[in-house]
N, C-alpha and C. Protein backbone atom coordinates (compact mmCIF):
# COMPACT_ATOMS: atom_id res chain seq x y z
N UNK A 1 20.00 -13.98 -64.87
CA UNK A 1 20.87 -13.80 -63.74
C UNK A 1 20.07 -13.27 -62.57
N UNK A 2 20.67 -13.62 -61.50
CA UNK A 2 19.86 -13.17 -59.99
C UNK A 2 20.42 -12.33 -59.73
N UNK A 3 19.92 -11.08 -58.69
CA UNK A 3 20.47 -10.29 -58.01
C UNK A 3 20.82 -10.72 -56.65
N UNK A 4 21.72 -10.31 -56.20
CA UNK A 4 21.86 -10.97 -55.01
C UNK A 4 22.75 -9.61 -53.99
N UNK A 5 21.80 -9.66 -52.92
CA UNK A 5 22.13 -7.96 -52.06
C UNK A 5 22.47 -8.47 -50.97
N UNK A 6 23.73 -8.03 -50.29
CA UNK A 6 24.13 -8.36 -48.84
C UNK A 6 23.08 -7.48 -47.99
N UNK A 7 22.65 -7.97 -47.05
CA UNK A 7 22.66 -7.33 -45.75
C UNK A 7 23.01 -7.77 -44.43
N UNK A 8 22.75 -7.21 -43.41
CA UNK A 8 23.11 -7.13 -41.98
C UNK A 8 21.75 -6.81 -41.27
N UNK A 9 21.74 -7.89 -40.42
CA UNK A 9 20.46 -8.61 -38.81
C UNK A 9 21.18 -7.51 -37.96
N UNK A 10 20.89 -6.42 -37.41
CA UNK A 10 21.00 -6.62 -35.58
C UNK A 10 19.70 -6.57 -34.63
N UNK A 11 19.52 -6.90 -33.66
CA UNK A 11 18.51 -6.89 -32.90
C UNK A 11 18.85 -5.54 -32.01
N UNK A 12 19.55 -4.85 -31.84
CA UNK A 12 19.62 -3.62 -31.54
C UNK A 12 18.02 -2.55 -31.40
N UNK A 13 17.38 -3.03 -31.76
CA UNK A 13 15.97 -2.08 -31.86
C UNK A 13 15.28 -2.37 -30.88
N UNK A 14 15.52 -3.59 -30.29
CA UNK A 14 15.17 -4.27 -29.49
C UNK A 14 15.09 -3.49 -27.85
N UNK A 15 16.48 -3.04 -27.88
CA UNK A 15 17.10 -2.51 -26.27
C UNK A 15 16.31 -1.50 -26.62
N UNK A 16 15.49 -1.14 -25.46
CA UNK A 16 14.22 0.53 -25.44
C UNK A 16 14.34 0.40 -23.78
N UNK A 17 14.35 1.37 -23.47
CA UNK A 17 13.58 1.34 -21.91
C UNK A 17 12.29 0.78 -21.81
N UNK A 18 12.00 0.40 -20.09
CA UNK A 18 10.86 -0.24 -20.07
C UNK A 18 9.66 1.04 -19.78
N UNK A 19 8.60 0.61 -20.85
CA UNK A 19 7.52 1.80 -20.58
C UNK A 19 6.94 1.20 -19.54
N UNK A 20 6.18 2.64 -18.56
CA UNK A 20 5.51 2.56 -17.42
C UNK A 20 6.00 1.55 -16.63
N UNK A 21 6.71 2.50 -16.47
CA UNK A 21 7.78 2.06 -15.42
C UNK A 21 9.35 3.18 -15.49
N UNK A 22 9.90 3.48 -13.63
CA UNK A 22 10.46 4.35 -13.36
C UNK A 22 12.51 3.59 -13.97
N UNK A 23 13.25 4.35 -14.70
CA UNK A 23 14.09 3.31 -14.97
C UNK A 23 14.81 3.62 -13.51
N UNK A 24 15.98 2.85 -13.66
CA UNK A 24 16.63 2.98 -12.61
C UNK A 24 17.57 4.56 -12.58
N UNK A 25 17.25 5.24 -10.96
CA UNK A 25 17.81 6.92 -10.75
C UNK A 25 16.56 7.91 -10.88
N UNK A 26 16.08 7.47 -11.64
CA UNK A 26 14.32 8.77 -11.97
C UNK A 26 14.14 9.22 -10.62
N UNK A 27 13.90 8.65 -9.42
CA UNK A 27 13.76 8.77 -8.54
C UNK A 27 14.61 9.01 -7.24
N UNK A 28 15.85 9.18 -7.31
CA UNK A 28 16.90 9.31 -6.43
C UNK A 28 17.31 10.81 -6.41
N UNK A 29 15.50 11.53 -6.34
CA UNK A 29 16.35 12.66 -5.69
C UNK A 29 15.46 13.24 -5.05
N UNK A 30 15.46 14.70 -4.48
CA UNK A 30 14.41 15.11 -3.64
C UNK A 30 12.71 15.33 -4.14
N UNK A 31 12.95 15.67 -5.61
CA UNK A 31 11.53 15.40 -6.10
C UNK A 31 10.95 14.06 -6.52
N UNK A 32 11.47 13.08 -6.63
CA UNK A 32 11.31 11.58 -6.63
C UNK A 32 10.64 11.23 -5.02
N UNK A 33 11.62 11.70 -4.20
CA UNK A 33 11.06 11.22 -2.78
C UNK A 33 10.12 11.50 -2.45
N UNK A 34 9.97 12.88 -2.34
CA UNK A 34 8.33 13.84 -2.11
C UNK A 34 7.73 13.46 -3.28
N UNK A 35 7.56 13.13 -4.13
CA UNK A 35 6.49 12.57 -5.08
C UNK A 35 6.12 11.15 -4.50
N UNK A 36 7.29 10.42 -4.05
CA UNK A 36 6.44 8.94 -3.36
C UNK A 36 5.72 8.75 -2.34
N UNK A 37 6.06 10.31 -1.19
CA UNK A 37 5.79 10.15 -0.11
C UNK A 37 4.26 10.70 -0.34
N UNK A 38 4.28 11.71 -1.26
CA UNK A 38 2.65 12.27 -2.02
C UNK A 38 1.94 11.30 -2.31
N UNK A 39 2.41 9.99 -2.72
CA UNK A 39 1.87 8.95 -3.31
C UNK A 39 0.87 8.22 -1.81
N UNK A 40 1.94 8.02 -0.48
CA UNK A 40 1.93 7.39 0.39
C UNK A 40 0.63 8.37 1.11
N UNK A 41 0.96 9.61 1.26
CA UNK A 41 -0.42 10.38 1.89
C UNK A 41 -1.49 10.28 1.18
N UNK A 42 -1.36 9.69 -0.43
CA UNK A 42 -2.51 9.87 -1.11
C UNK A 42 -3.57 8.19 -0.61
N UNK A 43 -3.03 7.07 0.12
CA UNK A 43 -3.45 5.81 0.22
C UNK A 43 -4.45 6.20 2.03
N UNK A 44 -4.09 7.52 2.34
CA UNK A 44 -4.90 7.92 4.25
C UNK A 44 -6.40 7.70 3.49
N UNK A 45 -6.48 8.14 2.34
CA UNK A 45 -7.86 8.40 2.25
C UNK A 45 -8.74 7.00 1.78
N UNK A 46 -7.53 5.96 1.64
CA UNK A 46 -7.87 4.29 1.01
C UNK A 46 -7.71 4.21 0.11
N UNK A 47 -8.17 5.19 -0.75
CA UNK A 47 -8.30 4.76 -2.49
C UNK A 47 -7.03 5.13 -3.07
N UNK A 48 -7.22 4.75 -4.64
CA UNK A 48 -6.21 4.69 -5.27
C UNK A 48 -5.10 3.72 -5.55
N UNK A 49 -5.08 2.60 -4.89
CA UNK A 49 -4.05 1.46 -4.94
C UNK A 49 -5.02 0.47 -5.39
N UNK A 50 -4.85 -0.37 -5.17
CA UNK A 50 -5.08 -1.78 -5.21
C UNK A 50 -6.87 -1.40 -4.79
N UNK A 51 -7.12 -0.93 -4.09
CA UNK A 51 -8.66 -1.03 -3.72
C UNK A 51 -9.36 0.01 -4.68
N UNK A 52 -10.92 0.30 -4.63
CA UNK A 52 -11.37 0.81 -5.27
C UNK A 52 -12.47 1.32 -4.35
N UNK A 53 -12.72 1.55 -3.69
CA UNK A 53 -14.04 1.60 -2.93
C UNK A 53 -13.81 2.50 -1.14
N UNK A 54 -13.58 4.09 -0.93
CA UNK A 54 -13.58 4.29 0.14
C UNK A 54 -14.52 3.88 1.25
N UNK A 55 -15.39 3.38 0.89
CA UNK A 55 -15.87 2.57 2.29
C UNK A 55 -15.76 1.60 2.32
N UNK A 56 -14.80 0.82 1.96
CA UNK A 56 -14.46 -0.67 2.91
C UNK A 56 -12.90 -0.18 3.07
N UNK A 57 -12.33 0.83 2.29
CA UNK A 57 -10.90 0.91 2.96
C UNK A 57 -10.76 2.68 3.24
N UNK A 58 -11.43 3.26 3.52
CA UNK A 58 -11.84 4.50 4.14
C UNK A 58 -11.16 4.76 5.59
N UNK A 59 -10.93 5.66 6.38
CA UNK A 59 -10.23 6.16 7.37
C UNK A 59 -11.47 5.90 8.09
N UNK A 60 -12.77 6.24 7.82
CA UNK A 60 -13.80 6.39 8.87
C UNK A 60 -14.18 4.74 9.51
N UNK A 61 -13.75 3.78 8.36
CA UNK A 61 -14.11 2.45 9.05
C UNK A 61 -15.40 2.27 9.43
N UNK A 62 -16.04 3.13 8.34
CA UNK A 62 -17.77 2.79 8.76
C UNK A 62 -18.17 1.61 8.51
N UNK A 63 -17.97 0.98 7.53
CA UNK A 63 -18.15 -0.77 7.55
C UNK A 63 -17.95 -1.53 8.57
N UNK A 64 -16.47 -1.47 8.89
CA UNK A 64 -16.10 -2.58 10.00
C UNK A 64 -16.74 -2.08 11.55
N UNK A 65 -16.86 -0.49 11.78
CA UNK A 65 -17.45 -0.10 12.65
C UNK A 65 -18.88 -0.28 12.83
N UNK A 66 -19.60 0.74 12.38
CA UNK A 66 -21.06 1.30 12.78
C UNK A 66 -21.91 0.22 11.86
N UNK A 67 -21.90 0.07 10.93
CA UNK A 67 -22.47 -0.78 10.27
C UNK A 67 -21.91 -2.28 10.95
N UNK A 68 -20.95 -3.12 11.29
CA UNK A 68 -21.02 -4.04 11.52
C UNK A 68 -21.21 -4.49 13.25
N UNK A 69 -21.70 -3.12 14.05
CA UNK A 69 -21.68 -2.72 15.35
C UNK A 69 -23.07 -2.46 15.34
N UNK A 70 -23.86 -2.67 14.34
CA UNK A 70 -25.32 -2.21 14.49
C UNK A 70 -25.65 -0.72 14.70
N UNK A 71 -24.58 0.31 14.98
CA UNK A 71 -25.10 1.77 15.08
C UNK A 71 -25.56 1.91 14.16
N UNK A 72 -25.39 1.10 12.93
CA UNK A 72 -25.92 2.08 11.64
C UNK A 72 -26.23 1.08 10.87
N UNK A 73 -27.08 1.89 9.66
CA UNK A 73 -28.17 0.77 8.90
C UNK A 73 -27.27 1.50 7.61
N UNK A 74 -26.81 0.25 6.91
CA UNK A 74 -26.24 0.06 5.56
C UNK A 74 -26.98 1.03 4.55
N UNK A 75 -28.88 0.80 4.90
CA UNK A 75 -29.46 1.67 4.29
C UNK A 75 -29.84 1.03 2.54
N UNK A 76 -30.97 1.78 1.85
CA UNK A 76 -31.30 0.77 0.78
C UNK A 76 -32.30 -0.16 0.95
N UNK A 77 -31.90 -0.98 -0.11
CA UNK A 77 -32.20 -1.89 -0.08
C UNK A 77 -31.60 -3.11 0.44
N UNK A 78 -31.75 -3.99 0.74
CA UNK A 78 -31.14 -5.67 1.67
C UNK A 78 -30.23 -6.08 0.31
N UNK A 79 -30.03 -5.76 -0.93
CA UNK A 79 -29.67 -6.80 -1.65
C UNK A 79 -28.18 -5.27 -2.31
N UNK A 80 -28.68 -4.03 -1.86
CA UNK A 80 -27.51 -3.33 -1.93
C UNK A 80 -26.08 -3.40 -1.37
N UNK A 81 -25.48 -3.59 -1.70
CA UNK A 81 -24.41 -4.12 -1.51
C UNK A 81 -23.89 -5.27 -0.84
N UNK A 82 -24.77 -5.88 -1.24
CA UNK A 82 -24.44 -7.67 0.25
C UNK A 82 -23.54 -8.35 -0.87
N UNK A 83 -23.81 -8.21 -1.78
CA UNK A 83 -22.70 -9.38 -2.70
C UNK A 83 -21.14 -9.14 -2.38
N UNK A 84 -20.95 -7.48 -2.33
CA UNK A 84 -19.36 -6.74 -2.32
C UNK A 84 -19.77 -6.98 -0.89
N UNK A 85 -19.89 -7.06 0.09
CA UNK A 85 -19.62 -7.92 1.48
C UNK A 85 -20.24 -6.84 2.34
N UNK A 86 -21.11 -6.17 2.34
CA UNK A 86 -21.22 -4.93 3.60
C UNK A 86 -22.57 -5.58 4.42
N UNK A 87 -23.53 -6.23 3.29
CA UNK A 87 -24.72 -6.89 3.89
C UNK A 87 -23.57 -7.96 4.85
N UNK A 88 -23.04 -9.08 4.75
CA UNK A 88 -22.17 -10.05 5.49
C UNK A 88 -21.39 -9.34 6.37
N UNK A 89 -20.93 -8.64 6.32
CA UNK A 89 -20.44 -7.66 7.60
C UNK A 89 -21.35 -7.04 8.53
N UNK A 90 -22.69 -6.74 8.06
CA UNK A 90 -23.53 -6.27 9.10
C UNK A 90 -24.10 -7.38 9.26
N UNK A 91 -24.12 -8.39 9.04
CA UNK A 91 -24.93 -9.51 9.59
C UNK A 91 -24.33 -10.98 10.64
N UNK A 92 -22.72 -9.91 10.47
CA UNK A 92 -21.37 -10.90 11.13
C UNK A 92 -21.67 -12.53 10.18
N UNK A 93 -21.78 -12.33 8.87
CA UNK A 93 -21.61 -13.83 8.21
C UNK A 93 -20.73 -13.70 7.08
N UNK A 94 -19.94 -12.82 7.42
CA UNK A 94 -18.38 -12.36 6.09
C UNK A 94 -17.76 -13.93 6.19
N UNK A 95 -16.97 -13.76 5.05
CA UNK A 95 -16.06 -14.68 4.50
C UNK A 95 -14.89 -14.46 4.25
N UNK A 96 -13.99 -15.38 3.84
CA UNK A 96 -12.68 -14.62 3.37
C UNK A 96 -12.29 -14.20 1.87
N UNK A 97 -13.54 -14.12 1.12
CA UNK A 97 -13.48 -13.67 -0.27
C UNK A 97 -14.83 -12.25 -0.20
N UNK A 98 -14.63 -11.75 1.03
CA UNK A 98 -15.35 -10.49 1.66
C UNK A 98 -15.02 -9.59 0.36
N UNK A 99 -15.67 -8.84 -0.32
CA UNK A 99 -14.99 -7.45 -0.94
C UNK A 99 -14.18 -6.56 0.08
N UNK A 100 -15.27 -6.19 0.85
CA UNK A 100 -14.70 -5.17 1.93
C UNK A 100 -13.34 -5.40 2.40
N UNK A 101 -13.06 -6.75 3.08
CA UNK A 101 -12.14 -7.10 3.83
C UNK A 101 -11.21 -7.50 3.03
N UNK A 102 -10.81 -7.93 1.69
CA UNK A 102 -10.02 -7.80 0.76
C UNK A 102 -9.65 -5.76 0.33
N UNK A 103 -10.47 -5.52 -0.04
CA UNK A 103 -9.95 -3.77 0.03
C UNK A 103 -9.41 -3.09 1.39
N UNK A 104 -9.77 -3.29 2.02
CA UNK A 104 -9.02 -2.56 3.66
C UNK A 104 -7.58 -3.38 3.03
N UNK A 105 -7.49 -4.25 3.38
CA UNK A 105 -6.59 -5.17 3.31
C UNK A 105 -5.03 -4.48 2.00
N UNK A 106 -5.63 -4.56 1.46
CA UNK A 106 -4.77 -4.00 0.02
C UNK A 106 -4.82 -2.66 0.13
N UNK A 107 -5.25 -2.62 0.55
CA UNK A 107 -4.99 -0.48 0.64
C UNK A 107 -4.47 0.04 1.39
N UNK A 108 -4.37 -0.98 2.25
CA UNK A 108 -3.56 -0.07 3.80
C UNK A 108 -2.26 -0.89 3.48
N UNK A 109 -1.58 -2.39 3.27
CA UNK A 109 -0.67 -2.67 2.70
C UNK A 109 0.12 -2.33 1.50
N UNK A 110 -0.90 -1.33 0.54
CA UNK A 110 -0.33 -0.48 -0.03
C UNK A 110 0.20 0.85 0.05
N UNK A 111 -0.28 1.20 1.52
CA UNK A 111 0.03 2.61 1.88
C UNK A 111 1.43 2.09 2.68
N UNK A 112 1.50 0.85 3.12
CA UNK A 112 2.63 0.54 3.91
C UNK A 112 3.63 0.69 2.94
N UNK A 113 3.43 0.09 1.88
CA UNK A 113 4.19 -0.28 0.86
C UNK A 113 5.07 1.01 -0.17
N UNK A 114 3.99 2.31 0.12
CA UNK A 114 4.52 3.19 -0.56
C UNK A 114 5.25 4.24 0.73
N UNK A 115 5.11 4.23 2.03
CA UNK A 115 5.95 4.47 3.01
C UNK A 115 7.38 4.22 2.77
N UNK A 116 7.22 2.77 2.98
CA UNK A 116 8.52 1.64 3.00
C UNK A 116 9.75 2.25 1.52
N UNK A 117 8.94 2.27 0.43
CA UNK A 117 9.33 3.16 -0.68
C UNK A 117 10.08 4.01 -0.49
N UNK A 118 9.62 5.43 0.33
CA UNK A 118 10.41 6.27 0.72
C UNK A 118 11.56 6.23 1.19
N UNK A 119 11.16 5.47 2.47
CA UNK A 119 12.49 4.91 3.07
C UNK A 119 13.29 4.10 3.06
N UNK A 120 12.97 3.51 1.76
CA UNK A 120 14.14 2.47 1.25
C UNK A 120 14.66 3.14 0.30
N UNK A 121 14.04 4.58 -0.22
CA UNK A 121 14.97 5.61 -1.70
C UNK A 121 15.52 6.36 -0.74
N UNK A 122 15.06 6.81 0.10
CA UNK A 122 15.24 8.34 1.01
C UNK A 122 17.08 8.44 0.89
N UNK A 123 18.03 7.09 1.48
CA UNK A 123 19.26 7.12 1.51
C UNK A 123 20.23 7.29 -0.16
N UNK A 124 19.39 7.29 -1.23
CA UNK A 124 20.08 6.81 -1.90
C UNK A 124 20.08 8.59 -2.96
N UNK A 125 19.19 9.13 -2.41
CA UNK A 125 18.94 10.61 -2.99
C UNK A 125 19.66 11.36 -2.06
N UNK A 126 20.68 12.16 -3.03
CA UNK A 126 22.05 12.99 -2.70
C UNK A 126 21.71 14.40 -2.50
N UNK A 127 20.40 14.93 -2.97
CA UNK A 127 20.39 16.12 -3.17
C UNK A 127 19.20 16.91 -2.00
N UNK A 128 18.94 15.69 -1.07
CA UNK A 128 18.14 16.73 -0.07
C UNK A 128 18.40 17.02 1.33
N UNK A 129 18.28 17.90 1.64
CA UNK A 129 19.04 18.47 3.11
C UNK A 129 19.02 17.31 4.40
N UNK A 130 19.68 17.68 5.49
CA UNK A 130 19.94 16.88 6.78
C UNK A 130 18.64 16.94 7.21
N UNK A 131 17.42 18.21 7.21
CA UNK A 131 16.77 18.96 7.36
C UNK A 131 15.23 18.00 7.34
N UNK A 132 15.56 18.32 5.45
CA UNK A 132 14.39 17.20 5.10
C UNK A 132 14.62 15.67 4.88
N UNK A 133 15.64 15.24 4.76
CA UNK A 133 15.76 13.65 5.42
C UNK A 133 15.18 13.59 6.70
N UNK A 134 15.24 14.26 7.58
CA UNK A 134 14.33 14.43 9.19
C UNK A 134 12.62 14.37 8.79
N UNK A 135 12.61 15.53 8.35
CA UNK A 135 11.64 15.22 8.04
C UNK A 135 10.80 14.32 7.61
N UNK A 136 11.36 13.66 6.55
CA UNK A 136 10.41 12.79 5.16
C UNK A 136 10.68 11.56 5.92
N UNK A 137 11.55 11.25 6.72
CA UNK A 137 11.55 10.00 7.21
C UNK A 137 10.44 9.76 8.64
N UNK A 138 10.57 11.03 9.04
CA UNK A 138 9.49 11.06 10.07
C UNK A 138 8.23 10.61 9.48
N UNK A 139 7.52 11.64 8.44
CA UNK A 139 6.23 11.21 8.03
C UNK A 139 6.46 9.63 7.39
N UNK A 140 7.26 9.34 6.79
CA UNK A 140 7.28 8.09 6.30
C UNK A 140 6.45 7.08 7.58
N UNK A 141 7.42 7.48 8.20
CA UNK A 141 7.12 6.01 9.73
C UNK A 141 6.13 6.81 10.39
N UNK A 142 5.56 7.81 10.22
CA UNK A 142 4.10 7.92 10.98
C UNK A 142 3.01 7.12 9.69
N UNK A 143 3.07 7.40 8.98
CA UNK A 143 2.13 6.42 7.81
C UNK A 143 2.31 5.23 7.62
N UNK A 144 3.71 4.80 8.01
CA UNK A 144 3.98 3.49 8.38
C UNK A 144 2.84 2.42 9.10
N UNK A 145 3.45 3.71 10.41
CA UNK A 145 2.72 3.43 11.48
C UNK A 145 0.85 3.11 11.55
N UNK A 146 0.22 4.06 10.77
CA UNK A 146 -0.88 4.58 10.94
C UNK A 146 -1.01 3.22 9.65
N UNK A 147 -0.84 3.18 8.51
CA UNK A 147 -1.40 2.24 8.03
C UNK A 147 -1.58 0.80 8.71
N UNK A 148 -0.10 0.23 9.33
CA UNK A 148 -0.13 -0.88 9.76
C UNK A 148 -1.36 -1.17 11.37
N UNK A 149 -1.69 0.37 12.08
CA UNK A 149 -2.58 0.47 12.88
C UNK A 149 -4.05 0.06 12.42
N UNK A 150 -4.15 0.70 11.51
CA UNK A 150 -6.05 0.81 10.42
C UNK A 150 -5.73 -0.96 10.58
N UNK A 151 -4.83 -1.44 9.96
CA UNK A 151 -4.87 -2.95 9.61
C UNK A 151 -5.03 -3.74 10.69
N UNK A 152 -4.23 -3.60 11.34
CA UNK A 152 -4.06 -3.80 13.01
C UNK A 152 -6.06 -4.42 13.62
N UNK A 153 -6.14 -3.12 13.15
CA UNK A 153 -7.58 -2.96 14.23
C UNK A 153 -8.91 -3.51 13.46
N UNK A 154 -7.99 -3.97 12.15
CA UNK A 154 -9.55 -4.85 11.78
C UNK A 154 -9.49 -6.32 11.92
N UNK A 155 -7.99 -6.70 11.57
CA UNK A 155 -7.74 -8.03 11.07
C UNK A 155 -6.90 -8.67 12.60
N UNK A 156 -6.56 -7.70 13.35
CA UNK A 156 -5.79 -8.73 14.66
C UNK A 156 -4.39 -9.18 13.94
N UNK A 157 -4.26 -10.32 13.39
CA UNK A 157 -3.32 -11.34 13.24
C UNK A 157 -2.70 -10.22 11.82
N UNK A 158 -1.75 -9.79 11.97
CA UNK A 158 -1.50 -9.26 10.71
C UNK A 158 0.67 -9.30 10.52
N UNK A 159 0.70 -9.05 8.94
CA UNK A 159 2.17 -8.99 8.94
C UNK A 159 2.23 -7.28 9.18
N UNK A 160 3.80 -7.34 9.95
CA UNK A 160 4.50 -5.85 10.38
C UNK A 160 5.63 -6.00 8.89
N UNK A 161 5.49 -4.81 8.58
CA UNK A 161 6.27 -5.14 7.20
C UNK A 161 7.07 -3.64 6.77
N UNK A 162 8.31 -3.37 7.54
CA UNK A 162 8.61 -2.13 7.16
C UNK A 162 9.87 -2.67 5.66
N UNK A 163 10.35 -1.27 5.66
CA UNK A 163 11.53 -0.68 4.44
C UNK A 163 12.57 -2.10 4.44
N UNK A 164 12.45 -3.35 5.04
CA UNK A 164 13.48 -4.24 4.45
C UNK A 164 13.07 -5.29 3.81
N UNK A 165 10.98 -5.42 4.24
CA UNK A 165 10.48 -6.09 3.52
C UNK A 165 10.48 -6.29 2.20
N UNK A 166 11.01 -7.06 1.22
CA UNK A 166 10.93 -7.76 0.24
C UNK A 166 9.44 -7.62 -0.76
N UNK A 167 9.15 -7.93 -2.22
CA UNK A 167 8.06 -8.58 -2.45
C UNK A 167 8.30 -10.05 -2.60
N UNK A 168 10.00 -10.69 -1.96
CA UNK A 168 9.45 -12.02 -2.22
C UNK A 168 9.86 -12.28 -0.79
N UNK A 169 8.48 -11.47 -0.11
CA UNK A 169 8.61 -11.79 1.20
C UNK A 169 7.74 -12.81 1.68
N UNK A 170 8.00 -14.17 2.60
CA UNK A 170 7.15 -15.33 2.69
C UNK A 170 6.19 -14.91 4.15
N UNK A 171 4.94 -14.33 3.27
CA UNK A 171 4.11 -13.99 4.52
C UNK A 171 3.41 -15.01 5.45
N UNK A 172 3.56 -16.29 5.06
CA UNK A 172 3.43 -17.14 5.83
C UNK A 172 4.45 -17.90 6.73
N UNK A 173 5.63 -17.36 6.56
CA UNK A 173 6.77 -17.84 7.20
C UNK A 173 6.56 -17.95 9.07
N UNK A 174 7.10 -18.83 9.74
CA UNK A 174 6.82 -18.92 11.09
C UNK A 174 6.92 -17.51 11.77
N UNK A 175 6.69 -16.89 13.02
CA UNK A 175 7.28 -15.56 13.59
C UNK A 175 6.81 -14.20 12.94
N UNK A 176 5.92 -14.24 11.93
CA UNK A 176 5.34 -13.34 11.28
C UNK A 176 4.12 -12.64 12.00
N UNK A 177 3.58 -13.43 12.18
CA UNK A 177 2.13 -13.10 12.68
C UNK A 177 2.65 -12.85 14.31
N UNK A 178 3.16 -11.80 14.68
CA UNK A 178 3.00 -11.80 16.05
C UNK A 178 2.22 -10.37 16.50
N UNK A 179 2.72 -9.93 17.92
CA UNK A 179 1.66 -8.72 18.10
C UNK A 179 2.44 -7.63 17.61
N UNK A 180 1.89 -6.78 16.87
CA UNK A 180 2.65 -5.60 16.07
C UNK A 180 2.34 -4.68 17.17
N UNK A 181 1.49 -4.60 17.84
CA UNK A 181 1.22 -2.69 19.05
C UNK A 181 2.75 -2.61 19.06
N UNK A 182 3.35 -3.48 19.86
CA UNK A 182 5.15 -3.01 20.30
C UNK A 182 5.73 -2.18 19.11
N UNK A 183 5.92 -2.15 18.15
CA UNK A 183 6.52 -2.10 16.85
C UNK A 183 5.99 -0.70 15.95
N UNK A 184 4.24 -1.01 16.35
CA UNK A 184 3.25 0.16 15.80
C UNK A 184 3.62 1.55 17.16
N UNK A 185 3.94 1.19 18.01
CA UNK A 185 3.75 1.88 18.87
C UNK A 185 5.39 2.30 19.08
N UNK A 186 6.19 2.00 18.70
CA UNK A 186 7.47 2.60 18.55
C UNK A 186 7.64 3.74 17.65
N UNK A 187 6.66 3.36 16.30
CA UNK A 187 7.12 4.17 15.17
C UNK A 187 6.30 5.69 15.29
N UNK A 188 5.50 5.80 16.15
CA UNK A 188 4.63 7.18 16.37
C UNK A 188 5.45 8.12 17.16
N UNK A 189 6.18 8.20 18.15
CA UNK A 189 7.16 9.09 18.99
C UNK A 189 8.10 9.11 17.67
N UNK A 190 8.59 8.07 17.12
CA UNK A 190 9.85 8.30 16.22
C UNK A 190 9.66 9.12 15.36
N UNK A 191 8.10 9.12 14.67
CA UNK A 191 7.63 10.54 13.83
C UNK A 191 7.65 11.69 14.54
């Protein structure tokens, strides 16, 4: 004779929260906000996002400046750093698969990005004063500001991309590329 044992399937083990990653509310409150906006002051210095390298996405802009302005010698050797793009930047023969100019690029759109953050949670967190909503929204749109400026002043043609921008935003869409100063230059008095 066989034995024969009922059981019961559920996939129930299945439903977990998603690791690394914030679920939805973690962040809708005053220490969520000031932790993003910590996040957003932490991208002034370049690093930490998407880039890796404070001198091609550095505040001082010694690459795109002094080094690609001739004040200053890269230094080394000729074969130090020309592959990651700083030799082609001082020699004005960059490309668009530049290291440098790919890191500025992503680091300051990531500092936009963790601004925009703020101020797309800032409304939805119940628990912080009239006080510091003034506040946090101010610095928000001065880093706004200041990132989309750094970008501004290397690349010219760039997207303006505040708190309604999307990630399935079509950065090639017509009307994109226009002059941001108007826009950059609004959001600095507003801080």
């Amino acid at each position: 004779s066989s034995l024969w044992v009922p059981y019961a399937y559920s996939n129930k083990f299945l439903d977990k929260p998603q690791l690394g990653g914030f679920r939805q509310g973690v962040l809708n409150n005053q220490a969520g906000v000031e932790g993003l906006l910590s996040g957003a002051y932490h991208m002034v210095g370049g690093e930490g996002g998407a880039a890796g390298t404070s001198f091609a996405s550095g505040p001082s802009n010694w690459s795109f400046g002094s080094v690609a302005a001739d004040d200053s010698y890269k230094g080394s050797i000729p074969s130090d750093q020309y592959a990651e793009g700083l030799g082609y930047l001082a020699s004005w023969s960059y490309n668009t698969n530049n290291g440098y100019l790919n890191d500025k690029w992503k680091a300051m759109y990531d500092g936009i990005q963790r601004a925009n953050s703020v101020l797309r949670l800032l409304p939805q967190a119940k628990d912080i004063s009239a006080t510091d909503v003034t506040r946090i929204t101010a610095e928000a749109n001065y880093l706004r500001a200041y990132f989309h400026f750094e970008v501004k002043r290397v690349f010219k043609n760039i997207v303006y991309a505040d708190e309604k921008t999307t990630e399935n935003y079509n950065v090639d869409a017509p009307g994109n590329f226009v002059d941001c100063w108007p826009k950059i230059d609004t959001e600095f008095p507003t801080a």
